[in-house]
C-alpha atoms as a PDB file:
ATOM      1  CA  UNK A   1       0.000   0.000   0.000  1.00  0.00           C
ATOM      2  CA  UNK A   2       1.439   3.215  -1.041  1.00  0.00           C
ATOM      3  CA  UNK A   3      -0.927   5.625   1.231  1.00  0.00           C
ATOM      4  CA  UNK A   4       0.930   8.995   2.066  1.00  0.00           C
ATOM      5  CA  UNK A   5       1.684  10.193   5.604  1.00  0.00           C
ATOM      6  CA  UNK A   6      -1.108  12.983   5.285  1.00  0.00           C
ATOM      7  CA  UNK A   7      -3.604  10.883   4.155  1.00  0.00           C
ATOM      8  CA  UNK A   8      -2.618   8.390   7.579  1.00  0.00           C
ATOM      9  CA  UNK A   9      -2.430  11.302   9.761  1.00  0.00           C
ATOM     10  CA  UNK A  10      -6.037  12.332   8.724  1.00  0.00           C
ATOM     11  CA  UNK A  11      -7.879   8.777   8.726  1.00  0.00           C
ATOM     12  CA  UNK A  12      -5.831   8.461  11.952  1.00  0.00           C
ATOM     13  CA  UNK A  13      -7.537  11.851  13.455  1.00  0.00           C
ATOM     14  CA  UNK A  14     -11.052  11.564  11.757  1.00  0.00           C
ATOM     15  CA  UNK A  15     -11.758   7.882  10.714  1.00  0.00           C
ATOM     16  CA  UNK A  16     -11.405   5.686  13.070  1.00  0.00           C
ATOM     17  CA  UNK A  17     -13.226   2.591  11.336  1.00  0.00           C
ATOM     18  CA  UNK A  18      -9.719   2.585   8.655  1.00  0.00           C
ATOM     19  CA  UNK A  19      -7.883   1.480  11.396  1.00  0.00           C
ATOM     20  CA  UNK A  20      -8.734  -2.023  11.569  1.00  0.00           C
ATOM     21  CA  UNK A  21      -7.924  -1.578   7.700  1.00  0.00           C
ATOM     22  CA  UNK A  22      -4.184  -0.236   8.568  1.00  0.00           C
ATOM     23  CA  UNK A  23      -3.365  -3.223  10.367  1.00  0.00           C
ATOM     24  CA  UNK A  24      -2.171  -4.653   6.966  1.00  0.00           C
ATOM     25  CA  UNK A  25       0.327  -1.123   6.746  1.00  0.00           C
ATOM     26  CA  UNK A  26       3.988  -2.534   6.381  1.00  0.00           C
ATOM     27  CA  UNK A  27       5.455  -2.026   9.965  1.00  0.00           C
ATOM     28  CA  UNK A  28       8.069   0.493   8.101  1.00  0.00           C
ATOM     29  CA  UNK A  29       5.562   2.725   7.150  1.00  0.00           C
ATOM     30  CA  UNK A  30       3.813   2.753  10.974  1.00  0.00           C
ATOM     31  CA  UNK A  31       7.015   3.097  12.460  1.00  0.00           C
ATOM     32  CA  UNK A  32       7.962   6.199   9.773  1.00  0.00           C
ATOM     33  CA  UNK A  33       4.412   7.667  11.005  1.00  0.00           C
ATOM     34  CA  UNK A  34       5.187   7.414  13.995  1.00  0.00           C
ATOM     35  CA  UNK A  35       8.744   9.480  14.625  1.00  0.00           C
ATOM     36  CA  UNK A  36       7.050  11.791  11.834  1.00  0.00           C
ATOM     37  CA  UNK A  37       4.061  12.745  14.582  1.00  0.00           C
ATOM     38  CA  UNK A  38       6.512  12.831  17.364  1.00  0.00           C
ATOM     39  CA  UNK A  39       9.238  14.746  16.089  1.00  0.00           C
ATOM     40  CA  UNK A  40       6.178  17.798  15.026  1.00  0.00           C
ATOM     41  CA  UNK A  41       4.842  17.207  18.533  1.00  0.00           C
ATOM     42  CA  UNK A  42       9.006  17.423  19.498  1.00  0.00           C
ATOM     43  CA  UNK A  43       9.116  20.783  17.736  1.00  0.00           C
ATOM     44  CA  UNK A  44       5.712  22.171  19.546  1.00  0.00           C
ATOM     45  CA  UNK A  45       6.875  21.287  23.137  1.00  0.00           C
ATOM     46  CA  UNK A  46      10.482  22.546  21.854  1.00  0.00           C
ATOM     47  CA  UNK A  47       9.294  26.285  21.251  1.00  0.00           C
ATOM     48  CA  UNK A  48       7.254  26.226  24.351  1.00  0.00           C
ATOM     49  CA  UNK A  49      10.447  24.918  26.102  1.00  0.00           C
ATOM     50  CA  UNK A  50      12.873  27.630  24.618  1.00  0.00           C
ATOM     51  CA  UNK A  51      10.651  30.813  25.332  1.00  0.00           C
ATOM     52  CA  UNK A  52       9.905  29.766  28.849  1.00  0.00           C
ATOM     53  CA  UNK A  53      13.465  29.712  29.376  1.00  0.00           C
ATOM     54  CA  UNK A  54      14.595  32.819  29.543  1.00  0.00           C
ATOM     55  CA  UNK A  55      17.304  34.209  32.301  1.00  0.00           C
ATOM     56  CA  UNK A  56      16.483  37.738  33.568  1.00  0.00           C
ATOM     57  CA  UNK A  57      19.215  40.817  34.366  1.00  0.00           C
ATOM     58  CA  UNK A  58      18.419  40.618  38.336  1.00  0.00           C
ATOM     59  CA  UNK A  59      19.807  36.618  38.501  1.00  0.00           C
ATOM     60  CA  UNK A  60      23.356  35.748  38.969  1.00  0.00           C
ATOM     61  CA  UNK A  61      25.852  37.304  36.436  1.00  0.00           C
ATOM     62  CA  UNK A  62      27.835  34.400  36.020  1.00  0.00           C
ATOM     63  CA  UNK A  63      25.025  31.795  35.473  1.00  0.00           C
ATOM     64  CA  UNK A  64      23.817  33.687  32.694  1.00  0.00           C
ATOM     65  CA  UNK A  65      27.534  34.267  31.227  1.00  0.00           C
ATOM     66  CA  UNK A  66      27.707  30.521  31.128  1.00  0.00           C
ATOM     67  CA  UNK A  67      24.131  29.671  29.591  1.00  0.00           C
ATOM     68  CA  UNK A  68      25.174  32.436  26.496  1.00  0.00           C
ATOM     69  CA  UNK A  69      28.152  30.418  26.252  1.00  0.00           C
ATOM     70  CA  UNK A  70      26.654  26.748  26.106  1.00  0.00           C
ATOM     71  CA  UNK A  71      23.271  28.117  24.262  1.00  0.00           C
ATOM     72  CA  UNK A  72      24.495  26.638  21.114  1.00  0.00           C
ATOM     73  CA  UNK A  73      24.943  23.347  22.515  1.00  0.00           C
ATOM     74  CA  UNK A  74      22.136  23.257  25.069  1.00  0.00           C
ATOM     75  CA  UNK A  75      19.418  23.855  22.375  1.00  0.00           C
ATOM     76  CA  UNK A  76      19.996  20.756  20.037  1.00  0.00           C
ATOM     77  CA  UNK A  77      21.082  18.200  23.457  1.00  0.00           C
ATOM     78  CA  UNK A  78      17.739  19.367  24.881  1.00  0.00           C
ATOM     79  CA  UNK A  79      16.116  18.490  21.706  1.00  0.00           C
ATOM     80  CA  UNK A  80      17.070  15.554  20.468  1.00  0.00           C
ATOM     81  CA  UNK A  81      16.839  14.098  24.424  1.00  0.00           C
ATOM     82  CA  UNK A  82      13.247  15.393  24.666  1.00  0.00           C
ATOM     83  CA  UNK A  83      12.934  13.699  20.920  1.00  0.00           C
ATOM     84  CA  UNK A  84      14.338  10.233  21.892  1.00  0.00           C
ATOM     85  CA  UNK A  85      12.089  10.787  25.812  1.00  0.00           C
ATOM     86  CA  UNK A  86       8.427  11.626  23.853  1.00  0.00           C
ATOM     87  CA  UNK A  87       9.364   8.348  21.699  1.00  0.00           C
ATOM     88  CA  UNK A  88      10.364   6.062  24.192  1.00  0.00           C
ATOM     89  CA  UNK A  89       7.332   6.832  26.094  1.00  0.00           C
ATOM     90  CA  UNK A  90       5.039   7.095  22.575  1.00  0.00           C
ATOM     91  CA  UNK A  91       6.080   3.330  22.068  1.00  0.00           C
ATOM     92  CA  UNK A  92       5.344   2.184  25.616  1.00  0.00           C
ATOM     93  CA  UNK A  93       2.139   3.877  25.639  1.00  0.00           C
ATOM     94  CA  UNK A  94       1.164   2.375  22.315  1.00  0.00           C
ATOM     95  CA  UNK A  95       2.138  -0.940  23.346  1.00  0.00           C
ATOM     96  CA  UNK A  96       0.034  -0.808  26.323  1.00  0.00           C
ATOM     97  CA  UNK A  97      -2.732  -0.029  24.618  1.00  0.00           C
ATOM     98  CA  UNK A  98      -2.313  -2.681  21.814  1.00  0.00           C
ATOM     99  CA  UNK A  99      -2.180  -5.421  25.313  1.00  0.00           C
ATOM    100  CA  UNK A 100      -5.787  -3.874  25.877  1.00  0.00           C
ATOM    101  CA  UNK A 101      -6.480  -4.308  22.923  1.00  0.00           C
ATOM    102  CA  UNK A 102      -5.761  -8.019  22.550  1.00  0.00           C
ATOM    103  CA  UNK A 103      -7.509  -8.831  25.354  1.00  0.00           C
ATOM    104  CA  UNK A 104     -10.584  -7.083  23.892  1.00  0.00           C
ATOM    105  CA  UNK A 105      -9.943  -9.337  20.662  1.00  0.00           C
ATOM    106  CA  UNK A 106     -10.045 -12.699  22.686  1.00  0.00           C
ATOM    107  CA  UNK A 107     -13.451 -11.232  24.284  1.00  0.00           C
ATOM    108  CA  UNK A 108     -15.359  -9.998  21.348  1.00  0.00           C
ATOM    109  CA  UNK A 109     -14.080 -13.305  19.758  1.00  0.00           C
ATOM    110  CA  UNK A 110     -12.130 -11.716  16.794  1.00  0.00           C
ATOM    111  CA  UNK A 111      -9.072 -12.443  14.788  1.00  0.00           C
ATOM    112  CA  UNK A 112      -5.702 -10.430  15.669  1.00  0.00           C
ATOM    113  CA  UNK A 113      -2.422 -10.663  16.365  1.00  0.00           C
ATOM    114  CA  UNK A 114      -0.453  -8.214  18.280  1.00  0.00           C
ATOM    115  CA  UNK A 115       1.946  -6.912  15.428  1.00  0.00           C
ATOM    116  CA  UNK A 116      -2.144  -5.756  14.076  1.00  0.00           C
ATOM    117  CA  UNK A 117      -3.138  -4.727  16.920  1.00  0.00           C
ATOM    118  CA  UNK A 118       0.257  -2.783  17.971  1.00  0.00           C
ATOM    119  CA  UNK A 119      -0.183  -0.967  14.353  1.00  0.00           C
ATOM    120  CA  UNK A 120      -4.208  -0.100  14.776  1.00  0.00           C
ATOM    121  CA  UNK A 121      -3.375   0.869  18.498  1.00  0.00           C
ATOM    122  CA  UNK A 122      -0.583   3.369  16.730  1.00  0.00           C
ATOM    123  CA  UNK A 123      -3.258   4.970  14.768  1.00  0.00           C
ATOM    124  CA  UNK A 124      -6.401   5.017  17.560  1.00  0.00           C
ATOM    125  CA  UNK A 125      -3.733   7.142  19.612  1.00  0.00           C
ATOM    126  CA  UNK A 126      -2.961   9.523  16.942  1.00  0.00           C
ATOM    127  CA  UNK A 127      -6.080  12.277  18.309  1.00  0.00           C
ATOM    128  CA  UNK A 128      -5.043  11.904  22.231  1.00  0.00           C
ATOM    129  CA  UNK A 129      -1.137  12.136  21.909  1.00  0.00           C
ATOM    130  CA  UNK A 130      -2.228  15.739  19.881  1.00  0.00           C
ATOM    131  CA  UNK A 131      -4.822  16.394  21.951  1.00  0.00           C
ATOM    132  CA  UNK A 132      -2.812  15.789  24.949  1.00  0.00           C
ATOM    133  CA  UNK A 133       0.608  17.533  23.426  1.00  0.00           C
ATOM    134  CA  UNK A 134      -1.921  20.911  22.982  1.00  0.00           C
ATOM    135  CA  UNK A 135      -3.662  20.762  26.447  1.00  0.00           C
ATOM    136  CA  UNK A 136      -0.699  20.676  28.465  1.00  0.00           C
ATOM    137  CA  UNK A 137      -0.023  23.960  26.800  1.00  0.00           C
ATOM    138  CA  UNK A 138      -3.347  25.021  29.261  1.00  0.00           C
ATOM    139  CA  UNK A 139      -4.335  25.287  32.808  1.00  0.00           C
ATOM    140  CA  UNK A 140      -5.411  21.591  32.389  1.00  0.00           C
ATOM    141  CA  UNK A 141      -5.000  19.186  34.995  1.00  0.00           C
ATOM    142  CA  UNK A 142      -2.930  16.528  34.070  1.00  0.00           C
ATOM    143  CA  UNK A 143      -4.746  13.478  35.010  1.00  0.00           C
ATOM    144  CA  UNK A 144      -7.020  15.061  33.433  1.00  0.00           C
ATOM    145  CA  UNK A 145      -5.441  14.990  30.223  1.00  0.00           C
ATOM    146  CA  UNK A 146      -4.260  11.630  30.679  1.00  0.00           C
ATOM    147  CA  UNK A 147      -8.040  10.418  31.340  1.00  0.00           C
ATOM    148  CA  UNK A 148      -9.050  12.335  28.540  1.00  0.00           C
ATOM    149  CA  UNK A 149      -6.296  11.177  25.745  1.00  0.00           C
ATOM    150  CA  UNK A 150      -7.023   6.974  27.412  1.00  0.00           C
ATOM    151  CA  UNK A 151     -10.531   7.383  26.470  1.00  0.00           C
ATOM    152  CA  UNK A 152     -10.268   8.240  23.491  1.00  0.00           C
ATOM    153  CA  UNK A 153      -7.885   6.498  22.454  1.00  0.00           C
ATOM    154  CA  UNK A 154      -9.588   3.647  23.909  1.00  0.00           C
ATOM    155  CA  UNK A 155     -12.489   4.357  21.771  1.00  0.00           C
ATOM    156  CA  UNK A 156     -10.921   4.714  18.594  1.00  0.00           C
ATOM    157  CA  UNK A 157      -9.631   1.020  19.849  1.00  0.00           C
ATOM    158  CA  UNK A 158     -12.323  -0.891  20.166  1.00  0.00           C
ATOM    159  CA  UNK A 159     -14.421   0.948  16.691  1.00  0.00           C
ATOM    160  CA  UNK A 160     -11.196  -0.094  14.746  1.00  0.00           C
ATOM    161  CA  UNK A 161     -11.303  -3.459  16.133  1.00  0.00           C
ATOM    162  CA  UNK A 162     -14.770  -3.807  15.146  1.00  0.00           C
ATOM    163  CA  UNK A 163     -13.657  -4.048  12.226  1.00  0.00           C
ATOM    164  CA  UNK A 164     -11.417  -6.748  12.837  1.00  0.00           C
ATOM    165  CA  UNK A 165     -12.553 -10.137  11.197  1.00  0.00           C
ATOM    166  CA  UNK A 166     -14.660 -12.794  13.496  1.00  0.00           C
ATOM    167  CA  UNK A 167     -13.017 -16.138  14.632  1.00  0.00           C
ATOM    168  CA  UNK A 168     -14.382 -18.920  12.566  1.00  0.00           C
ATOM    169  CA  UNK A 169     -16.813 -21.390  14.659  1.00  0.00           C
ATOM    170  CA  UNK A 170     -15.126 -24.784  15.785  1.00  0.00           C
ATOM    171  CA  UNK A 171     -16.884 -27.257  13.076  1.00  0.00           C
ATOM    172  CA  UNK A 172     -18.770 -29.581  15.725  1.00  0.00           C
ATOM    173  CA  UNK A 173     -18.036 -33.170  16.415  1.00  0.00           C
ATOM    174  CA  UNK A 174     -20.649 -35.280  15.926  1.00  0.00           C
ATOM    175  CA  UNK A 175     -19.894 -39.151  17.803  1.00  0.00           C
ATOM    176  CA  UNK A 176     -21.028 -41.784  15.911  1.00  0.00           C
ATOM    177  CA  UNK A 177     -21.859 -44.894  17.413  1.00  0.00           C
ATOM    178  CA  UNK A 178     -20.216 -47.789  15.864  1.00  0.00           C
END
């Protein structure tokens, strides 16, 4: 399948029944999609990080002789750790959610395997990691935020695994009586 990274990042936001469809995506393209969202969400929490960072006349002269010295070098460390920290945790979230998600397979008696479900559970948390990136930028709580972004990725879950073919039925054994 040769579907571009716009057209994933909007089925991923406002169709959440082309999920289940997207667990056939080569793992190469999920994975691309996925240090594509997280390095723009890198960017956004980047710029928020830099201007609230700033080092007034009143503080220490030499503290803010050294940070105009290291600026250079503080800017890109800080970025590509924060980078490496939102996808390190993007991954672990994403593969706790595809675990609750295979559980909800065995229950609703579909068929899925975890690579699938690891892949559809990528796209389902597409709308809360944004939606969670842009309300810490508020006066949100954060539990809030994280009950908020669970839900619906949760949601976006369990429609896209709707989707998800049923199990076949065990043919029955009939005993014959010889």
């Amino acid at each position: 399948m040769n579907i571009s990274h716009r057209r994933l990042l909007l089925d991923a936001l406002f169709s959440p029944k082309k999920h289940g469809a997207y667990r056939l995506l080569p793992i190469g393209k999920v994975i691309q999609f996925t240090f594509l969202l997280t390095f723009i969400m890198t960017i956004l929490s980047f710029f928020s990080f830099s201007n609230g960072f700033n080092v007034e006349q009143s503080q220490i002269a030499e503290f803010e002789s050294y940070f105009n010295s290291i600026k250079w070098l503080l800017y890109p460390l800080s970025f590509i750790t924060l980078w490496i920290s939102i996808i390190v945790l993007f991954y672990v979230q994403i593969s706790i959610y595809a675990a609750i998600a295979l559980m909800y397979v065995v229950y609703s008696n579909r068929r899925g395997e975890y690579r699938m479900l690891w892949r559809t559970a990528t796209f389902s948390s597409t709308f809360g990691f944004i939606l969670s990136n842009l309300l810490s930028f508020t006066a949100t709580p954060s539990f809030i935020i994280l009950l908020l972004s669970s839900g619906i990725t949760i949601s976006y879950l369990f429609i896209a695994v709707q989707k998800y073919p049923k199990q076949p039925n065990a043919p029955k054994i009939v005993p014959t009586n010889d």
